[in-house]
C-alpha atoms as a PDB file:
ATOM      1  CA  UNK A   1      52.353 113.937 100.347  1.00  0.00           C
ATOM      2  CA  UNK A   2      50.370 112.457  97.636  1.00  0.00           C
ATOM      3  CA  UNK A   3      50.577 108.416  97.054  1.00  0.00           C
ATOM      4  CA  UNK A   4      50.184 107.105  93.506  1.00  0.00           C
ATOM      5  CA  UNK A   5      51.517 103.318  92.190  1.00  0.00           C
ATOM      6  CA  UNK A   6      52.945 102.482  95.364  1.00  0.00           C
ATOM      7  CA  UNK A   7      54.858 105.496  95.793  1.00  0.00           C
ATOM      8  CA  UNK A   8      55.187 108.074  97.832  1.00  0.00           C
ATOM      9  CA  UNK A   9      54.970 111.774  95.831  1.00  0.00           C
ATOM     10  CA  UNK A  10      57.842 114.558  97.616  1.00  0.00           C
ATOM     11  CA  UNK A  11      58.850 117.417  96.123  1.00  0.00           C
ATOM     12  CA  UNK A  12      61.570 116.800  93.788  1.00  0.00           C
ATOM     13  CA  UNK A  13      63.758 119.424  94.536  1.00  0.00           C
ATOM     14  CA  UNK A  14      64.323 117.562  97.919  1.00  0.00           C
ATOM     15  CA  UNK A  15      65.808 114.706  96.146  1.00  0.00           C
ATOM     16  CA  UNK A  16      69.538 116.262  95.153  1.00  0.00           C
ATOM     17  CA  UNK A  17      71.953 114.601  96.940  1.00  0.00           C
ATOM     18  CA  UNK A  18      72.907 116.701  99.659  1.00  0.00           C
ATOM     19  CA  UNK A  19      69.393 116.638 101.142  1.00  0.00           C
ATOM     20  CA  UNK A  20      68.619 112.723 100.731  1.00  0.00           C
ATOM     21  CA  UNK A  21      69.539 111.863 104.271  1.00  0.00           C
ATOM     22  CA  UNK A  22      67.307 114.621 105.594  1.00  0.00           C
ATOM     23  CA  UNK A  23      64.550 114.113 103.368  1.00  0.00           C
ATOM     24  CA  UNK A  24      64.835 110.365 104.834  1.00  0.00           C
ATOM     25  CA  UNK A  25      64.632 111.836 108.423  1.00  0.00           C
ATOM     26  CA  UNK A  26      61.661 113.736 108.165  1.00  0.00           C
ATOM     27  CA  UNK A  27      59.994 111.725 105.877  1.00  0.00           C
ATOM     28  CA  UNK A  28      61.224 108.242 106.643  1.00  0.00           C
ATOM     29  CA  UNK A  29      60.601 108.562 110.708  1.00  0.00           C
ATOM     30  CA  UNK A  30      57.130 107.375 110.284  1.00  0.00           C
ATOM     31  CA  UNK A  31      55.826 109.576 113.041  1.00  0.00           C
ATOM     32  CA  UNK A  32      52.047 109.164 112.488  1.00  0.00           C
ATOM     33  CA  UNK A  33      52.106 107.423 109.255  1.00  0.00           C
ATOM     34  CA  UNK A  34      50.501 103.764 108.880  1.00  0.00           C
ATOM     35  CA  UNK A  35      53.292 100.840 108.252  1.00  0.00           C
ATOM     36  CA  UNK A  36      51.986 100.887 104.496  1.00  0.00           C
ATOM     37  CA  UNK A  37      53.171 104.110 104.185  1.00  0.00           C
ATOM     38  CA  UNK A  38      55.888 103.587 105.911  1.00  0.00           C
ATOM     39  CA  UNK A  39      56.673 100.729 103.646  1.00  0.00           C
ATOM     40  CA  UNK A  40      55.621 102.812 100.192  1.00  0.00           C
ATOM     41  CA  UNK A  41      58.345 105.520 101.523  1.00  0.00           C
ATOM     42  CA  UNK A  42      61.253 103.340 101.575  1.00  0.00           C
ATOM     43  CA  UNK A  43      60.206 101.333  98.701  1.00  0.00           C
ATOM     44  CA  UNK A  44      60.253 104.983  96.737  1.00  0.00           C
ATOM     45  CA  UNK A  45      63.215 106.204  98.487  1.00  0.00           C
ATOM     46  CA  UNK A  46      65.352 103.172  97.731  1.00  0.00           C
ATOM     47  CA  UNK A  47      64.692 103.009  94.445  1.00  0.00           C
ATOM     48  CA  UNK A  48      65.718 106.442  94.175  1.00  0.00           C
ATOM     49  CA  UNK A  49      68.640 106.112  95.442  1.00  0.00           C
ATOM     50  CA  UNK A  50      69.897 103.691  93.545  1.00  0.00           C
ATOM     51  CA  UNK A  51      68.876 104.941  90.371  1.00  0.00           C
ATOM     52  CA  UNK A  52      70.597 108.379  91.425  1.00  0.00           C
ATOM     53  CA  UNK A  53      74.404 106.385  92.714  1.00  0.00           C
ATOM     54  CA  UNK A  54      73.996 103.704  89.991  1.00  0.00           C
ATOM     55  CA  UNK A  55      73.561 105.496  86.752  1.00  0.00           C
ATOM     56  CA  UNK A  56      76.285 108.845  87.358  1.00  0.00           C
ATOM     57  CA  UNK A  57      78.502 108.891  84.699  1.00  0.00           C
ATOM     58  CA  UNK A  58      81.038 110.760  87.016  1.00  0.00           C
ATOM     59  CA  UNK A  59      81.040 108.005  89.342  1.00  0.00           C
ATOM     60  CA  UNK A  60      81.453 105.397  85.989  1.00  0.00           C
ATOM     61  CA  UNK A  61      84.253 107.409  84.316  1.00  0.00           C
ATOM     62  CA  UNK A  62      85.827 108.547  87.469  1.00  0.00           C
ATOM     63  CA  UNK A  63      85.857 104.347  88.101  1.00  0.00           C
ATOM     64  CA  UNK A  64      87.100 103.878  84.651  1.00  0.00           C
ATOM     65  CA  UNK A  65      90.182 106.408  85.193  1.00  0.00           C
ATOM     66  CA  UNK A  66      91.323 104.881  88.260  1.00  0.00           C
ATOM     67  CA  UNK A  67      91.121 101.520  86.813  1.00  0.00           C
ATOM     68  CA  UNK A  68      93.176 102.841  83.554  1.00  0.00           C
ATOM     69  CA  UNK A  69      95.735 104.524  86.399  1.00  0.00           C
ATOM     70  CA  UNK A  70      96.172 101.348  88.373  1.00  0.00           C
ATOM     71  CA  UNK A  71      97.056  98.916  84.739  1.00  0.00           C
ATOM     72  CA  UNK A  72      99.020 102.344  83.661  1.00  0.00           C
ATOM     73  CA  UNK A  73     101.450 102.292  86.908  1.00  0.00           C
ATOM     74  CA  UNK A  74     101.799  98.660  87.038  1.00  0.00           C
ATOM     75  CA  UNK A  75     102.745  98.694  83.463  1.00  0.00           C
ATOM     76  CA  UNK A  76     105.370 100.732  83.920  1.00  0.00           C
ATOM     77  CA  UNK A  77     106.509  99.682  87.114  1.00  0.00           C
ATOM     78  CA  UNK A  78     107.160  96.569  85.648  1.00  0.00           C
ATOM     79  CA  UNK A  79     108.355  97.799  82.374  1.00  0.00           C
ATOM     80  CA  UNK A  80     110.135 100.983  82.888  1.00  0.00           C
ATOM     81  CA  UNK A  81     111.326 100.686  86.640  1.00  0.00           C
ATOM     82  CA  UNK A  82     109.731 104.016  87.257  1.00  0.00           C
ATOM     83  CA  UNK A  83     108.163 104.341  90.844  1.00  0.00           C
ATOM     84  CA  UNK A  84     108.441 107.600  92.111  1.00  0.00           C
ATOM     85  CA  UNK A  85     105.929 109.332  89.234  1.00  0.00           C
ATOM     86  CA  UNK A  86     104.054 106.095  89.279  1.00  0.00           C
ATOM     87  CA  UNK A  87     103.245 106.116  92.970  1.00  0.00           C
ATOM     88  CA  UNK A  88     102.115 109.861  93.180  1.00  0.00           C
ATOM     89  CA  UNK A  89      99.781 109.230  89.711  1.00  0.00           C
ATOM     90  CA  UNK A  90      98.716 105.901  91.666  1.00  0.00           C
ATOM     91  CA  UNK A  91      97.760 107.889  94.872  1.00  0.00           C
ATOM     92  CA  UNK A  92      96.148 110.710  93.297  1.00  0.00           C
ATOM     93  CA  UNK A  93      94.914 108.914  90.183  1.00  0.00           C
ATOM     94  CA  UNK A  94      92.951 106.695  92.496  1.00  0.00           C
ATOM     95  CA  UNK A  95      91.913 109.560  94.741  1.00  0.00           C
ATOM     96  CA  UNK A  96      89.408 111.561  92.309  1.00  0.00           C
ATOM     97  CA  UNK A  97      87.000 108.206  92.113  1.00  0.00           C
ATOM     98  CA  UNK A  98      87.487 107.613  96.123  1.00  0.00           C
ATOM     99  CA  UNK A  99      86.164 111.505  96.554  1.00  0.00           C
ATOM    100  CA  UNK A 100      83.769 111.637  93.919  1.00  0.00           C
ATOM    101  CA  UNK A 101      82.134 108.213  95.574  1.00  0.00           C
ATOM    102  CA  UNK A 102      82.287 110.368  98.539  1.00  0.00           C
ATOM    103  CA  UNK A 103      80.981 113.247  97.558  1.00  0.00           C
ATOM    104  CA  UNK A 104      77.441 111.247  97.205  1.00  0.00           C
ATOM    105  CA  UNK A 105      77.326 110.752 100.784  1.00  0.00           C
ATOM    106  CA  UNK A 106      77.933 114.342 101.829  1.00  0.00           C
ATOM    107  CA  UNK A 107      76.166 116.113 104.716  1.00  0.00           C
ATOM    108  CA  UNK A 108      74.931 118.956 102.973  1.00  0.00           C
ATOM    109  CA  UNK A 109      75.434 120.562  99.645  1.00  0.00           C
ATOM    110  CA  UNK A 110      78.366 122.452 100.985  1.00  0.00           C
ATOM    111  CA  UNK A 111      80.137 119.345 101.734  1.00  0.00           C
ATOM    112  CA  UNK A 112      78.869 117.840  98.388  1.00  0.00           C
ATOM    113  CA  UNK A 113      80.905 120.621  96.977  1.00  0.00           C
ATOM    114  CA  UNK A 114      84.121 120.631  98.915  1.00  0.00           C
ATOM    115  CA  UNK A 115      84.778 116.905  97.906  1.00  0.00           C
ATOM    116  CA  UNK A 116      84.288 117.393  94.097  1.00  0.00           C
ATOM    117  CA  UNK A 117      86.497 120.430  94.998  1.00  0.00           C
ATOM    118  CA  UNK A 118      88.747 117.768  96.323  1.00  0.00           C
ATOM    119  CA  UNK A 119      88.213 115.829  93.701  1.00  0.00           C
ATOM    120  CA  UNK A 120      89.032 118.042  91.190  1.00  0.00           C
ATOM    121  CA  UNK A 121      92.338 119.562  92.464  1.00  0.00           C
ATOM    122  CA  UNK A 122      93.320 115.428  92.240  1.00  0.00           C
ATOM    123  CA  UNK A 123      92.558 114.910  88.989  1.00  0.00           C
ATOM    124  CA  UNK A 124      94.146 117.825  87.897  1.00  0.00           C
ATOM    125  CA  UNK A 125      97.456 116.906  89.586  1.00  0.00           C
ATOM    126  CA  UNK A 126      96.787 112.932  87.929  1.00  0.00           C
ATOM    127  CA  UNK A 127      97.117 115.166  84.528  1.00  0.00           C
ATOM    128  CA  UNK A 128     100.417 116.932  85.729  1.00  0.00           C
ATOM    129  CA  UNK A 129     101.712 113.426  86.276  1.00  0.00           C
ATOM    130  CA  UNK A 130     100.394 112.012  83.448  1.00  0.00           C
ATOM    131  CA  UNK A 131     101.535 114.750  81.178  1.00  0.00           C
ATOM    132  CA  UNK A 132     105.112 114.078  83.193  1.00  0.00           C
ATOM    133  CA  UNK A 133     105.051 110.150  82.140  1.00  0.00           C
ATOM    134  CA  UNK A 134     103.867 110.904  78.541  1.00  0.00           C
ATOM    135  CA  UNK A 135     106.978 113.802  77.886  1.00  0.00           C
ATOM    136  CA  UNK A 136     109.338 112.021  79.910  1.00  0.00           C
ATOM    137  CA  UNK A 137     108.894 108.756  77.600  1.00  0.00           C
ATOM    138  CA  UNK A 138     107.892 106.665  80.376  1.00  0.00           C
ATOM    139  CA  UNK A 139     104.912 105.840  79.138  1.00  0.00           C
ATOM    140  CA  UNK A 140     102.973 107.035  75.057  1.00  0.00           C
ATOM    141  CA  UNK A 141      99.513 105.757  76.179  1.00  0.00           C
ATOM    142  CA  UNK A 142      97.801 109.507  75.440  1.00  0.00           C
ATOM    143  CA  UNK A 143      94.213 107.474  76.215  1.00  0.00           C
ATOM    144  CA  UNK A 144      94.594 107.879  80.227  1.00  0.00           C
ATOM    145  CA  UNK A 145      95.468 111.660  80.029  1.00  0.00           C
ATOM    146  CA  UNK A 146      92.243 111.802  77.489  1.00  0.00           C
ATOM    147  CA  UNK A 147      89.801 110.376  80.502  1.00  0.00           C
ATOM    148  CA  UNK A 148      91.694 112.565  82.832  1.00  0.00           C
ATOM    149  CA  UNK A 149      90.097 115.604  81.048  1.00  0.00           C
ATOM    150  CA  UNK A 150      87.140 113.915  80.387  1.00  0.00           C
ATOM    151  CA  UNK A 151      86.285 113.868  84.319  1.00  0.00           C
ATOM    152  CA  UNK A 152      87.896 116.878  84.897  1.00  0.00           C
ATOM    153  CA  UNK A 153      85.503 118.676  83.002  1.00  0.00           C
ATOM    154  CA  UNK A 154      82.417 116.406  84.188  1.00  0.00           C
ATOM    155  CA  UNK A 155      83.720 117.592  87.290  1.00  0.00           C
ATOM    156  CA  UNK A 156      83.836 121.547  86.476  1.00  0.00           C
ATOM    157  CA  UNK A 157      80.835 121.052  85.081  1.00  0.00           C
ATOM    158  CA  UNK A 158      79.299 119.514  88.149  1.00  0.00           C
ATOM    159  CA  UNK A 159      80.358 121.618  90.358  1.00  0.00           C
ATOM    160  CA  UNK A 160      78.756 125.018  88.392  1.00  0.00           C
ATOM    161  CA  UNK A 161      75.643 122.881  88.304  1.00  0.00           C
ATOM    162  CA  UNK A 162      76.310 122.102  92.817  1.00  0.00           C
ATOM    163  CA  UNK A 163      77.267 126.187  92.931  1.00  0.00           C
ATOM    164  CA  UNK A 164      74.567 127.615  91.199  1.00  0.00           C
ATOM    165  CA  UNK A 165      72.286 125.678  93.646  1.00  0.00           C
ATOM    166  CA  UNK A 166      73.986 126.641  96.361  1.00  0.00           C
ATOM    167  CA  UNK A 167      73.252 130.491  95.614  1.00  0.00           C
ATOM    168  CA  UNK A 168      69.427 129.346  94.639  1.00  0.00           C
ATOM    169  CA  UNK A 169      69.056 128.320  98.199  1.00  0.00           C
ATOM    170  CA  UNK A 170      68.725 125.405  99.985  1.00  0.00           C
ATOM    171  CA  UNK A 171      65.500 123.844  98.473  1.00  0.00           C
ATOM    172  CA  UNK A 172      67.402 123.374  95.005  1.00  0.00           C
END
């Protein structure tokens, strides 16, 4: 491990997601290291952290869906006196952000990839209800079913990018 600007240089390819919780046990244990560098590894692995769960734009949009679900059902709750399509949108709507935020805190890579699997199988039934809603006359707000593809296909795309990893081996 090389040092430089107050911190800590480890190989990048132990920085995707999956791994960050190991890479913070071996590296973060401080088992013969001085409290400086110690305090240069956290320092380092904080700030990558955040910079990796603040600035996903799956995590944003995913957000941004559930938020446009939420106003969508209560809009026609209110409006329409619709429920039964409204609540199943609501839970599964809701659900792709929840496993997406998840997915970030997996255990390993496999995991990582079962909950945007998750993830995905929600949205896509989100865009069965929505698509229900718009051709039932419920609802004519085509914007929501656009961000449902939208992170569906950040999401298909994500998870080809988590796959082909996976077959790499672990130190992808």
């Amino acid at each position: 491990m090389r040092q430089r600007s107050g911190f800590l240089l480890i190989p990048p390819s132990l920085f995707t997601l999956p791994f960050l919780p190991l890479v913070f046990r071996i590296f973060g244990e401080g088992k013969g290291k001085s409290e400086e560098e110690k305090s240069i590894f956290i320092r380092s692995f904080t700030f990558l952290l955040e910079g990796l769960l603040m600035s996903s734009p799956l995590q944003d949009k995913s957000k941004a869906f559930a938020l446009s679900i939420i106003r969508l059902c209560n809009e026609v709750r209110s409006s329409r006196r619709e429920t039964v399509l409204t609540n199943q949108l609501l839970r599964s709507g809701t659900s792709v952000g929840a496993n997406i935020r998840e997915a970030f805190y997996a255990h390993s890579r496999a995991d990582f990839i079962a909950k945007l699997q998750i993830s995905l199988k929600e949205c896509s039934e989100s865009e069965y209800w929505l698509e229900l809603l718009l051709e039932s006359g419920y609802c004519s707000d085509q914007a929501v079913l656009a961000q449902c593809v939208e992170v569906k296909k950040l999401l298909i795309a994500s998870l080809r990018t988590a796959k082909r990893g996976l077959a790499s081996g672990p130190s992808r």
